[in-house]
N, C-alpha and C. Protein backbone atom coordinates (compact mmCIF):
# COMPACT_ATOMS: atom_id res chain seq x y z
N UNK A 1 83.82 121.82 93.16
CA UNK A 1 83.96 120.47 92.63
C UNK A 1 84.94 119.72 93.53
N UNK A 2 84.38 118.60 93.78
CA UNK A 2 85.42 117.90 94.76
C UNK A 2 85.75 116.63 94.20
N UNK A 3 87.00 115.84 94.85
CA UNK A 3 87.08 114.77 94.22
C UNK A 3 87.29 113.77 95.09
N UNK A 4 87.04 112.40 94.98
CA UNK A 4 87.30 111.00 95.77
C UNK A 4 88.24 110.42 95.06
N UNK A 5 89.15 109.96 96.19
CA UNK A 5 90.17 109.25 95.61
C UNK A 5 89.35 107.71 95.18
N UNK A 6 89.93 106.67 94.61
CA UNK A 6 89.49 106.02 93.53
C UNK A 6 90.19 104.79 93.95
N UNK A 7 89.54 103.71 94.52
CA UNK A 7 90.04 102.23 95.13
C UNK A 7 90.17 101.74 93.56
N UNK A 8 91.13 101.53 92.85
CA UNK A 8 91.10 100.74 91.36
C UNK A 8 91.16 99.53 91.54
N UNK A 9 90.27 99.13 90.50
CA UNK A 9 89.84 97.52 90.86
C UNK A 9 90.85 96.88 90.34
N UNK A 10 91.39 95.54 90.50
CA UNK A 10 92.65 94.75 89.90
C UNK A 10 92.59 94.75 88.50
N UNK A 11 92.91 95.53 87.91
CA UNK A 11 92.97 95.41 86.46
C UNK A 11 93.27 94.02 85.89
N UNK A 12 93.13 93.86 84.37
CA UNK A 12 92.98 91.86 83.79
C UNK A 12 94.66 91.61 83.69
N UNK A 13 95.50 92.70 83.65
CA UNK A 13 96.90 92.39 83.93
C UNK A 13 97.40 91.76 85.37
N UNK A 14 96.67 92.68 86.31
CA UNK A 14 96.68 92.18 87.65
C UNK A 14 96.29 90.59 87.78
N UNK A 15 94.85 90.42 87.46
CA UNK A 15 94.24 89.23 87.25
C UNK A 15 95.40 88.44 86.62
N UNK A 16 95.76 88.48 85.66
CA UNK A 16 96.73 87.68 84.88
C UNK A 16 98.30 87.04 85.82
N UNK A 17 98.62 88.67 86.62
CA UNK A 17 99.84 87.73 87.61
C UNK A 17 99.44 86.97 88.42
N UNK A 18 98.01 87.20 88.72
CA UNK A 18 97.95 86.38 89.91
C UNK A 18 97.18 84.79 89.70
N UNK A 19 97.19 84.95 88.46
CA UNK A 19 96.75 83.57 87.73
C UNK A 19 98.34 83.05 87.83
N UNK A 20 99.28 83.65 87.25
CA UNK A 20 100.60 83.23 86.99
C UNK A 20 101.53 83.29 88.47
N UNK A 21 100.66 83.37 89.36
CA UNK A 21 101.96 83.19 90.71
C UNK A 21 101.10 82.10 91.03
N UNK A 22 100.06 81.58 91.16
CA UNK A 22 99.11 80.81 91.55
C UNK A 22 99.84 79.45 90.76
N UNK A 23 100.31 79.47 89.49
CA UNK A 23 100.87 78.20 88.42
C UNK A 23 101.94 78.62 89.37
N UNK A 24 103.20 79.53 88.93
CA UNK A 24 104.56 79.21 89.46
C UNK A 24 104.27 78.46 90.80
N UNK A 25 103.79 79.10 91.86
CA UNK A 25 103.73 78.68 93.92
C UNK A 25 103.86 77.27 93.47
N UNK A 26 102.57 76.52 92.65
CA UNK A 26 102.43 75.02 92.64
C UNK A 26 103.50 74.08 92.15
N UNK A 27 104.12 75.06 90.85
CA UNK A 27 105.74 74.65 90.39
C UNK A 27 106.49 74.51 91.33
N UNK A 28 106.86 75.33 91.73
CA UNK A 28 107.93 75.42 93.18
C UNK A 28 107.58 74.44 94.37
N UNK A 29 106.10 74.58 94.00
CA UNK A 29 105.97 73.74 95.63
C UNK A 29 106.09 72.27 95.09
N UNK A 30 105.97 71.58 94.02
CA UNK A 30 106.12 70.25 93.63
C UNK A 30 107.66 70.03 92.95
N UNK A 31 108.41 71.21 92.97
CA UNK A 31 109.92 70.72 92.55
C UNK A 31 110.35 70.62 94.20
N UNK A 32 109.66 71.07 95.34
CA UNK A 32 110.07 71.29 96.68
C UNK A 32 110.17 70.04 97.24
N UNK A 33 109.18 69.68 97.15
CA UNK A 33 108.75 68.12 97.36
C UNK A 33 109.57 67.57 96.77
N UNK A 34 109.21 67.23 95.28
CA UNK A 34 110.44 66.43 94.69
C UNK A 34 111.88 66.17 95.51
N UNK A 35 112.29 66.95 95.91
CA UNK A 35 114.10 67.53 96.24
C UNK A 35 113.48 66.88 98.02
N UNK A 36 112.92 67.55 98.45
CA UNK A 36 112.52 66.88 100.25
C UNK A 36 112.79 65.08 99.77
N UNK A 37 111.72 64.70 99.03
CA UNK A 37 111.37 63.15 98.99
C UNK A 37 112.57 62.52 98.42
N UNK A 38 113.94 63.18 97.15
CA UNK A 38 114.62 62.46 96.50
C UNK A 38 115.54 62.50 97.71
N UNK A 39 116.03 63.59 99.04
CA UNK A 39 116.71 63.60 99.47
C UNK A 39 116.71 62.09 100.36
N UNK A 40 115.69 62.40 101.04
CA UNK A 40 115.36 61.12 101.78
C UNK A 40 115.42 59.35 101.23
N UNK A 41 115.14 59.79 99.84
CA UNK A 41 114.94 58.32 99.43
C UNK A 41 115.97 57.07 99.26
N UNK A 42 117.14 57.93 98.61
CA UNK A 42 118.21 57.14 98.91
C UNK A 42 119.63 57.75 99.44
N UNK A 43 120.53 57.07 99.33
CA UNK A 43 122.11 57.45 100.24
C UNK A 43 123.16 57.64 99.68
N UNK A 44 122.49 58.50 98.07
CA UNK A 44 123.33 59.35 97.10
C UNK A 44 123.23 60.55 97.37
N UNK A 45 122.71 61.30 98.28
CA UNK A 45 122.36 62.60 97.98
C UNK A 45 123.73 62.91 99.21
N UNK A 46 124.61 64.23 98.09
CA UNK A 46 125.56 65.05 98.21
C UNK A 46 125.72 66.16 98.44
N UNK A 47 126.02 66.71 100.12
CA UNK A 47 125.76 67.86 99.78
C UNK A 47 127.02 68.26 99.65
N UNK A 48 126.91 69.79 99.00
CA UNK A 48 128.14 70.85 98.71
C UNK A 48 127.43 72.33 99.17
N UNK A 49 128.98 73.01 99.47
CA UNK A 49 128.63 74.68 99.87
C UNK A 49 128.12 75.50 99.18
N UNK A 50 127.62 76.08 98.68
CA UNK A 50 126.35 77.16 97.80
C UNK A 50 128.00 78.00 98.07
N UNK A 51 127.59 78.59 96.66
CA UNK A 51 128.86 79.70 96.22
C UNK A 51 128.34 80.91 96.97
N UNK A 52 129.35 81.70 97.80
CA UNK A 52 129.31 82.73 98.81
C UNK A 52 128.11 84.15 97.43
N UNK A 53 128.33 84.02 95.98
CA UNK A 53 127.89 85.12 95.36
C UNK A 53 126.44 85.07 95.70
N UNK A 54 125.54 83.22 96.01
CA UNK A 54 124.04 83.32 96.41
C UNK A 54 123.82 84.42 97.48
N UNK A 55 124.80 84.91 98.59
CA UNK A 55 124.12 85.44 99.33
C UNK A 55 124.23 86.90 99.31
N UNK A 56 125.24 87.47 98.33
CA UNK A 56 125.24 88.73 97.75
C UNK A 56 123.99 88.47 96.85
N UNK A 57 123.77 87.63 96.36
CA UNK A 57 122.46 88.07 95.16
C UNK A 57 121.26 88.15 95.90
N UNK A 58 121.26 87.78 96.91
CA UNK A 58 120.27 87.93 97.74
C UNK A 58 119.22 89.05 98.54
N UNK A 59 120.90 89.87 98.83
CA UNK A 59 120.57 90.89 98.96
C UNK A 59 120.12 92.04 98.07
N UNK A 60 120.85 91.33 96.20
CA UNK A 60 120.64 92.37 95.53
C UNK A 60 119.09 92.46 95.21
N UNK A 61 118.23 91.03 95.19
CA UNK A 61 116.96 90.64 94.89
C UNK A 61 116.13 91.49 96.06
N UNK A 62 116.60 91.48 97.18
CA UNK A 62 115.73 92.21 98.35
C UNK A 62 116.35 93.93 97.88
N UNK A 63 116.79 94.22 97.75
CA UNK A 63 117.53 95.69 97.32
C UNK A 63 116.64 96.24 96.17
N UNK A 64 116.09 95.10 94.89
CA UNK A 64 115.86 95.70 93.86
C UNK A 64 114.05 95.34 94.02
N UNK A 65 113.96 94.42 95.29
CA UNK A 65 112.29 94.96 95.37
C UNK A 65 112.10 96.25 96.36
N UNK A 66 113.04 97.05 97.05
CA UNK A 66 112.77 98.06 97.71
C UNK A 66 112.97 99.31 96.35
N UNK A 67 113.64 99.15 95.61
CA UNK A 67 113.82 100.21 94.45
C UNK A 67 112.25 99.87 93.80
N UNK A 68 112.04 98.87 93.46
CA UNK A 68 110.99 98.55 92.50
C UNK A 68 109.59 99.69 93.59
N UNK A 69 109.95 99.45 94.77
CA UNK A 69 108.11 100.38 95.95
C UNK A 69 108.86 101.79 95.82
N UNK A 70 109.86 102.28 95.65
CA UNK A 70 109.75 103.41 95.90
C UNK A 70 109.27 104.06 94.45
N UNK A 71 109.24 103.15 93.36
CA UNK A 71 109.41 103.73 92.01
C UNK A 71 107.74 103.67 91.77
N UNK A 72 107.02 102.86 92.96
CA UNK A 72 105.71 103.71 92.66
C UNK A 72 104.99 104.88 92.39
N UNK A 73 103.89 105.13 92.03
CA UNK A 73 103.44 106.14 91.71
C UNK A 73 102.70 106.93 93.07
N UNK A 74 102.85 108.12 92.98
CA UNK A 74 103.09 108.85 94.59
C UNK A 74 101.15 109.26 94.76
N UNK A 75 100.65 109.71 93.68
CA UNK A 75 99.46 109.74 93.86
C UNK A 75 98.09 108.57 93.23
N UNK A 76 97.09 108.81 93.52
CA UNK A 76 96.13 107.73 92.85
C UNK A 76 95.22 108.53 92.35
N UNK A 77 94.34 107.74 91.45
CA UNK A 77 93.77 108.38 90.59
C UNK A 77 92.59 109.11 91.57
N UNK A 78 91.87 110.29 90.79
CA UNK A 78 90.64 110.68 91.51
C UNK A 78 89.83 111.15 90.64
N UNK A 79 88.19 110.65 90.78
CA UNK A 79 87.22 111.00 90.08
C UNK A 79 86.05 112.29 90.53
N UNK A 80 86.18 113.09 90.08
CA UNK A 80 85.19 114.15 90.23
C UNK A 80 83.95 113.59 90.27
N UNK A 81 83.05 114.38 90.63
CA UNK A 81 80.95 114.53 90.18
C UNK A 81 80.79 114.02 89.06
N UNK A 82 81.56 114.46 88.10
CA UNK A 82 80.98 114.16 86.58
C UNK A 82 81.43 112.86 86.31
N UNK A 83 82.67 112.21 86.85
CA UNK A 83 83.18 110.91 86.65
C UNK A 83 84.21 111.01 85.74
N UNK A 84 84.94 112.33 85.59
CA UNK A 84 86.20 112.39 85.28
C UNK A 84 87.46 111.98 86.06
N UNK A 85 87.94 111.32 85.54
CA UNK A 85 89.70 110.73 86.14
C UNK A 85 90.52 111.86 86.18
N UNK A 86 90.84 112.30 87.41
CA UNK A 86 91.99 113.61 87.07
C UNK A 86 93.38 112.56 86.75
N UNK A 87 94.29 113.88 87.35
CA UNK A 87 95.84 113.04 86.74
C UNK A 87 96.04 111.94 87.79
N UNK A 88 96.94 111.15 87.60
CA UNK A 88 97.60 109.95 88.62
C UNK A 88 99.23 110.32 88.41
N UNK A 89 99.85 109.79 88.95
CA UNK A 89 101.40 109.94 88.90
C UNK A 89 101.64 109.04 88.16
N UNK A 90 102.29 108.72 87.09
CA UNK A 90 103.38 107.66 86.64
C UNK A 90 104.36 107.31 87.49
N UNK A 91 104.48 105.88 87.15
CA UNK A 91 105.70 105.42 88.43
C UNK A 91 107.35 106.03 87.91
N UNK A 92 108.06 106.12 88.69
CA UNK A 92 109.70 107.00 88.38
C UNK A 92 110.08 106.05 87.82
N UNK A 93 110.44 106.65 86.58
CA UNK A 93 111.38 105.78 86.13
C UNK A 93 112.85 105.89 86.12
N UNK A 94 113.52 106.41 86.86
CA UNK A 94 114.88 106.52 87.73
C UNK A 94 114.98 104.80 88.49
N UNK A 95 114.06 104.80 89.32
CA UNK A 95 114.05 103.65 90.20
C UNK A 95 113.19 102.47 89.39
N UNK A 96 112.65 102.46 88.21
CA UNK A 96 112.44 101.10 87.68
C UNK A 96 113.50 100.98 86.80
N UNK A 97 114.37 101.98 86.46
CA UNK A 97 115.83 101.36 85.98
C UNK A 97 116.67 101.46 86.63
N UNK A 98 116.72 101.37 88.14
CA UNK A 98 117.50 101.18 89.21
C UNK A 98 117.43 99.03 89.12
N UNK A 99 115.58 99.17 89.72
CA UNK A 99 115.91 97.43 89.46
C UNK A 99 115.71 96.60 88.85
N UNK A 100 115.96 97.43 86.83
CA UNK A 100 116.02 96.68 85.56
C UNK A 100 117.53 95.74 86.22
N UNK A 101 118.49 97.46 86.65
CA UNK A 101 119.85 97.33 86.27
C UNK A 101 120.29 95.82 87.30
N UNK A 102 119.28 96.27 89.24
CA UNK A 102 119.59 95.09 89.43
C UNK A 102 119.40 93.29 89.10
N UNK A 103 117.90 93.44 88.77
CA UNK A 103 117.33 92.16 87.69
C UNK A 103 118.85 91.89 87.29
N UNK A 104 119.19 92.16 86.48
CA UNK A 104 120.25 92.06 85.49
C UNK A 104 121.49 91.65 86.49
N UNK A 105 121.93 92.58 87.24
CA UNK A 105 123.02 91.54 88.27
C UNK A 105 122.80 90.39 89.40
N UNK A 106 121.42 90.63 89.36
CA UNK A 106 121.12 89.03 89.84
C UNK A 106 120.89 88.29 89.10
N UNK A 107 120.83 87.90 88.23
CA UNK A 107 121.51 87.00 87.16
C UNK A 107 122.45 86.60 86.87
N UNK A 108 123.02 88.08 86.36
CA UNK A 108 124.96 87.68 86.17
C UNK A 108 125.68 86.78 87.75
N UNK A 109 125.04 87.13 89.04
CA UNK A 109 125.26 86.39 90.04
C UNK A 109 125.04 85.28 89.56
N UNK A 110 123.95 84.93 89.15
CA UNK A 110 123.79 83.27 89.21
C UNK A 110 124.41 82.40 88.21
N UNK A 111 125.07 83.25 87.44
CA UNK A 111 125.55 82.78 85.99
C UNK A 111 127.08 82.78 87.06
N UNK A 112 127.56 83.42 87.74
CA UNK A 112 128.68 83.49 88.60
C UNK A 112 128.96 81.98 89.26
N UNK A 113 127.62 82.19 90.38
CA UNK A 113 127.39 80.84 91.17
C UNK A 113 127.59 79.51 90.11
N UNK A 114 126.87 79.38 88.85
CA UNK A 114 126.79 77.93 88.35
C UNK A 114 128.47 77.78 87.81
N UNK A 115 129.34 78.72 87.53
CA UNK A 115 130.53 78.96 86.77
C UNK A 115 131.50 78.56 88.26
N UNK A 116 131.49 79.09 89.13
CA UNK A 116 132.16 78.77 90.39
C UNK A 116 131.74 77.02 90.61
N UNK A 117 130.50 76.44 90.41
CA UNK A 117 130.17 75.20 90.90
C UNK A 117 130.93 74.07 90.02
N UNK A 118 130.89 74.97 88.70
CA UNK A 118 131.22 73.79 87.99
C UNK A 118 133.11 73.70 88.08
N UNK A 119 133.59 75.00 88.38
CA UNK A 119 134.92 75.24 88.26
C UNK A 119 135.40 73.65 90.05
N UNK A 120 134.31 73.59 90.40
CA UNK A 120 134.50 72.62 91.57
C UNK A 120 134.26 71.30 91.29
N UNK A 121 133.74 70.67 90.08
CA UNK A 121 133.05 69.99 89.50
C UNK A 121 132.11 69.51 89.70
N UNK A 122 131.15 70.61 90.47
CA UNK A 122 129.22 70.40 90.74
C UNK A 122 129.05 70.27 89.35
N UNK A 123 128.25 69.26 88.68
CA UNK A 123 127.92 70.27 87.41
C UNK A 123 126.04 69.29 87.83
N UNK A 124 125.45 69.62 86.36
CA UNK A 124 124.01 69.34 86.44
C UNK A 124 123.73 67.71 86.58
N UNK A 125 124.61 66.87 86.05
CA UNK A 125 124.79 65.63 86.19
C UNK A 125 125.93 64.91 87.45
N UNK A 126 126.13 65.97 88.65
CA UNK A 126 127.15 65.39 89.03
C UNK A 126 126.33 64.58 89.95
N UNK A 127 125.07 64.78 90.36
CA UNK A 127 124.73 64.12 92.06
C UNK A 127 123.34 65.08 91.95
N UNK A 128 121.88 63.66 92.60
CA UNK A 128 120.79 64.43 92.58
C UNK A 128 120.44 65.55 93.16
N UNK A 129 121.38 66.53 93.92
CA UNK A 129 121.57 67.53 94.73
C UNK A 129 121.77 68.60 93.89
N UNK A 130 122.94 68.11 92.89
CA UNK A 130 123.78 69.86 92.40
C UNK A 130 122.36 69.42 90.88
N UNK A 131 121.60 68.66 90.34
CA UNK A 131 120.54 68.79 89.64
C UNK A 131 119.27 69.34 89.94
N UNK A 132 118.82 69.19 91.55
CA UNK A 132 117.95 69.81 92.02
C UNK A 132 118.50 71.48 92.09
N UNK A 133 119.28 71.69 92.24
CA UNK A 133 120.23 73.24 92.71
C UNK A 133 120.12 73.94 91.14
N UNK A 134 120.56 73.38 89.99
CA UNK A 134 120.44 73.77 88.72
C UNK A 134 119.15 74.09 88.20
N UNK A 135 118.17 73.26 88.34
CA UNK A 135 116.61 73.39 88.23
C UNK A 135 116.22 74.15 88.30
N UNK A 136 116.28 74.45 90.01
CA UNK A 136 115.66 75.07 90.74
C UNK A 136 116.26 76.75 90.46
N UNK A 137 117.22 76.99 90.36
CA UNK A 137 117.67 78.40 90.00
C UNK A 137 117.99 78.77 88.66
N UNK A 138 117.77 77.66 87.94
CA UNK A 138 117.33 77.96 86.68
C UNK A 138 116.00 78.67 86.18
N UNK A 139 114.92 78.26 86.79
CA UNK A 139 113.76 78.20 86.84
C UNK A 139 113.22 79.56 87.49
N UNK A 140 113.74 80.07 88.31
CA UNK A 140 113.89 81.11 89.23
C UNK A 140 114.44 82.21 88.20
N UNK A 141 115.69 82.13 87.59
CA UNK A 141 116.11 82.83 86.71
C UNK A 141 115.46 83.25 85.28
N UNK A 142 114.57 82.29 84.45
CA UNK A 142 113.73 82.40 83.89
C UNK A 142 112.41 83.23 84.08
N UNK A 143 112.26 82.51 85.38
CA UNK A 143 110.74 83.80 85.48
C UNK A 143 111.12 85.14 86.31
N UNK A 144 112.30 85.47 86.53
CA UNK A 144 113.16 86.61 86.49
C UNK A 144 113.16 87.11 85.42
N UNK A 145 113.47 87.16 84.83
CA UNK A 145 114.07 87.33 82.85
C UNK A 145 112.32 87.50 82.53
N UNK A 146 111.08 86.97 82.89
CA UNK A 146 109.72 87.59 82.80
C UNK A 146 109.64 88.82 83.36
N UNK A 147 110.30 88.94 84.25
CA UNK A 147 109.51 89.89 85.27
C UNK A 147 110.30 91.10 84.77
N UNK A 148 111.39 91.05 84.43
CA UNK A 148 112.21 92.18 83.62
C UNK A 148 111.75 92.53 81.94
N UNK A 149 110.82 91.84 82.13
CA UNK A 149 110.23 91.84 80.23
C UNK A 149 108.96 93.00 80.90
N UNK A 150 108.36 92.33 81.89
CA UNK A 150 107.03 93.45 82.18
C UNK A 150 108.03 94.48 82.92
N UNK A 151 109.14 94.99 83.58
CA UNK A 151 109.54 96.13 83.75
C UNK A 151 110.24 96.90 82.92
N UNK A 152 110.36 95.96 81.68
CA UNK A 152 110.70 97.03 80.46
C UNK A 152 109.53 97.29 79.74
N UNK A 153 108.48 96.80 80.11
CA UNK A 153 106.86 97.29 79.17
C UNK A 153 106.48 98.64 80.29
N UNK A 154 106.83 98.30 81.22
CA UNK A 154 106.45 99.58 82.74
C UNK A 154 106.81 100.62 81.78
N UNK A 155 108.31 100.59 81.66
CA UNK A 155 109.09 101.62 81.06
C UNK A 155 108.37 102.11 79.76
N UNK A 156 107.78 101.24 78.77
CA UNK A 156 107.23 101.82 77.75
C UNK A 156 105.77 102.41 77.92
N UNK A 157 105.01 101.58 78.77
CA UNK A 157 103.83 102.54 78.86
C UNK A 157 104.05 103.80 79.69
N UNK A 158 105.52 104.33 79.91
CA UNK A 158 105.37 105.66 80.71
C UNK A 158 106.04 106.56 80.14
N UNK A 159 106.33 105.96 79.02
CA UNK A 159 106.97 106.95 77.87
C UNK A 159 105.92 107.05 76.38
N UNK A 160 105.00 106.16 76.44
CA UNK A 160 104.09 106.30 75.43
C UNK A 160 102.48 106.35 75.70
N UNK A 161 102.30 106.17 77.38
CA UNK A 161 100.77 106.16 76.94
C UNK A 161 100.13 107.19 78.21
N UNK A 162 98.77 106.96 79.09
CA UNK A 162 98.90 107.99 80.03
C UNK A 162 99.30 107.62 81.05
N UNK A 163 99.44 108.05 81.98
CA UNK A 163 99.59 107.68 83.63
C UNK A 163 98.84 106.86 84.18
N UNK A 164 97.72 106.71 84.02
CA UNK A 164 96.62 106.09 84.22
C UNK A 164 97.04 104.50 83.77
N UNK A 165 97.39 104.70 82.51
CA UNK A 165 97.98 103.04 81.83
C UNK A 165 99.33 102.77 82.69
N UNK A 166 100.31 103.77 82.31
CA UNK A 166 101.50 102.87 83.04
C UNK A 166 101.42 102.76 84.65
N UNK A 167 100.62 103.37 85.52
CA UNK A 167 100.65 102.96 87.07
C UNK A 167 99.96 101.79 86.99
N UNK A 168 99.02 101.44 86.15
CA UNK A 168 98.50 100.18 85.96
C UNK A 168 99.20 99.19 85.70
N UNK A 169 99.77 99.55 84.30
CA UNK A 169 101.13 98.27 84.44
C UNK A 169 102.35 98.36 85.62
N UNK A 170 102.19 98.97 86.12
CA UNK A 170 103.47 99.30 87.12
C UNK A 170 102.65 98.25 88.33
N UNK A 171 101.89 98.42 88.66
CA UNK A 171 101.11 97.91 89.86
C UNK A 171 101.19 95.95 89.17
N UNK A 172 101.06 95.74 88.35
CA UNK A 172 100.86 94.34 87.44
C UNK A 172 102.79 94.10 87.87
N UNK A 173 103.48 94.86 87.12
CA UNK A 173 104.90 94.31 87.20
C UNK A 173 105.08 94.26 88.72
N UNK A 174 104.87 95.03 89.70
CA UNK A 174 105.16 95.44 90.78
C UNK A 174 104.94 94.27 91.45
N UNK A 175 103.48 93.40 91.68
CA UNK A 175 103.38 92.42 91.93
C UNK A 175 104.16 91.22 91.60
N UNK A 176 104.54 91.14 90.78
CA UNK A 176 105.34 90.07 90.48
C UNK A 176 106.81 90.12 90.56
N UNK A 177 107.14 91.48 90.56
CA UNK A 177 108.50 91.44 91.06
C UNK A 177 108.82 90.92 92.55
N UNK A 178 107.80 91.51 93.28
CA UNK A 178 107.96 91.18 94.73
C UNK A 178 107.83 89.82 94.74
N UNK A 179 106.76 89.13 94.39
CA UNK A 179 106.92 87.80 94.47
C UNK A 179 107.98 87.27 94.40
N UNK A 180 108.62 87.32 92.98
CA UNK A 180 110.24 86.80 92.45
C UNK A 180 111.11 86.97 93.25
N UNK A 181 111.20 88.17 94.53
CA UNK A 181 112.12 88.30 95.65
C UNK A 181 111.28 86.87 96.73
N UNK A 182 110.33 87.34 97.19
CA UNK A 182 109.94 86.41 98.10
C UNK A 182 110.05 84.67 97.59
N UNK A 183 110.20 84.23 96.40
CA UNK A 183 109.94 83.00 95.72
C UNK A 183 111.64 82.41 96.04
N UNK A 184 112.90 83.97 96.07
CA UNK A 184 113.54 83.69 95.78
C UNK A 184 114.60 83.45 97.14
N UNK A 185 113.79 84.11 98.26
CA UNK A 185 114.39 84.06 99.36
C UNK A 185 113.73 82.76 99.99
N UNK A 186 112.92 81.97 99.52
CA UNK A 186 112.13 80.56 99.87
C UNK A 186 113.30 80.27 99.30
N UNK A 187 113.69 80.07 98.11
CA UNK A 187 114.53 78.57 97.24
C UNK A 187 115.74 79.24 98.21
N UNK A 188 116.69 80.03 98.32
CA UNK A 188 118.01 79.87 98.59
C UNK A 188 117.64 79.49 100.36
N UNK A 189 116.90 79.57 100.98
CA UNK A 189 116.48 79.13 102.27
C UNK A 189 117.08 77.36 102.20
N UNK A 190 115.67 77.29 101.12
CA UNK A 190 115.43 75.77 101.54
C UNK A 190 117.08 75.45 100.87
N UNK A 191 117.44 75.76 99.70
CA UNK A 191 118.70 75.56 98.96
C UNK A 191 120.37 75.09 99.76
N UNK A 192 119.78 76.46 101.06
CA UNK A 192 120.83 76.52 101.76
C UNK A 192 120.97 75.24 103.05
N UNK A 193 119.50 74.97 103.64
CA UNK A 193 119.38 73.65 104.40
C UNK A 193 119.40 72.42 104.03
N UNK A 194 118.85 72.59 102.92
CA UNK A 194 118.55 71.06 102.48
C UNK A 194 120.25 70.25 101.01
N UNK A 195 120.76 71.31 100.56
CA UNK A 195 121.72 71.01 99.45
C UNK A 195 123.28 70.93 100.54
């Protein structure tokens, strides 16, 4: 009896992030604009220094999508003659609560950064700059705080259902975590040139 490994088709979770990075990209790309066009428009726009913690969180966001690939699952599924699924690996969950834990301090970073801005008196109303800056990593932080909701469901389908289910959801969160790094190294880019 032999077996073929098994190309799995995008499961409707898969389908579903990529419906939902497809909405966020267009969000981002029309708050992008917004902030390009308000900068230009008139001869209020203020800039100030981005708090030194953006670029520690930066690294922690690139740090906790390399924890998030290693916490993949090491094998893939394979179907015999008869069209039985043997085993698959579940993804480790050592390293998806490696980057619950970082999720979580890139946040407390940004809760750092807005606490440092305002201790300067950036606040959300100070100047159309430090409002675009609030938005924008507000917004970022929110669909963070998603993406840590599907890596605590990772965690439950690999403690309650088979392998087969949670590498599936793992592959669904997985995607979107990476995004949230890449979405997030766009905003502090543009954040850092343009604010």
């Amino acid at each position: 009896m032999t077996s073929v490994p098994v190309k799995s088709p995008a499961s409707p979770a898969q389908t579903g992030v990529w419906v939902g990075i497809a909405a966020i990209t267009m969000s981002f790309a029309a708050y992008s604009s917004a902030l390009i066009i308000r900068q230009g428009a008139n001869p209020d726009w203020q800039h100030f220094t981005l708090p030194r913690i953006l670029f520690f969180n930066t690294l922690v966001v690139l740090a906790s999508s390399i924890t998030m690939y290693v916490a993949r699952p090491r094998s893939r599924a394979t179907v015999d003659r008869s069209g039985t699924v043997t085993a698959v690996d579940a993804p480790h969950l050592t390293w998806v609560w490696f980057t619950v834990s970082l999720g979580f301090l890139f946040l407390a970073g940004q809760l750092l950064a807005w606490r440092n801005l305002v201790e300067q008196g950036v606040t959300l109303a100070s100047s159309p700059s430090s409002s675009f800056f609030y938005l924008l990593t507000a917004m970022h932080g929110l669909h963070l705080l998603g993406g840590l909701a599907g890596l605590l469901y990772v965690v439950y389908r690999v403690r309650r259902s088979s392998a087969v289910r949670a590498a599936s959801a793992y592959r669904a969160a997985s995607l979107y975590w990476h995004f949230m790094t890449v979405l997030w190294v766009y905003l502090f880019a543009m954040l850092a040139t343009r604010i």
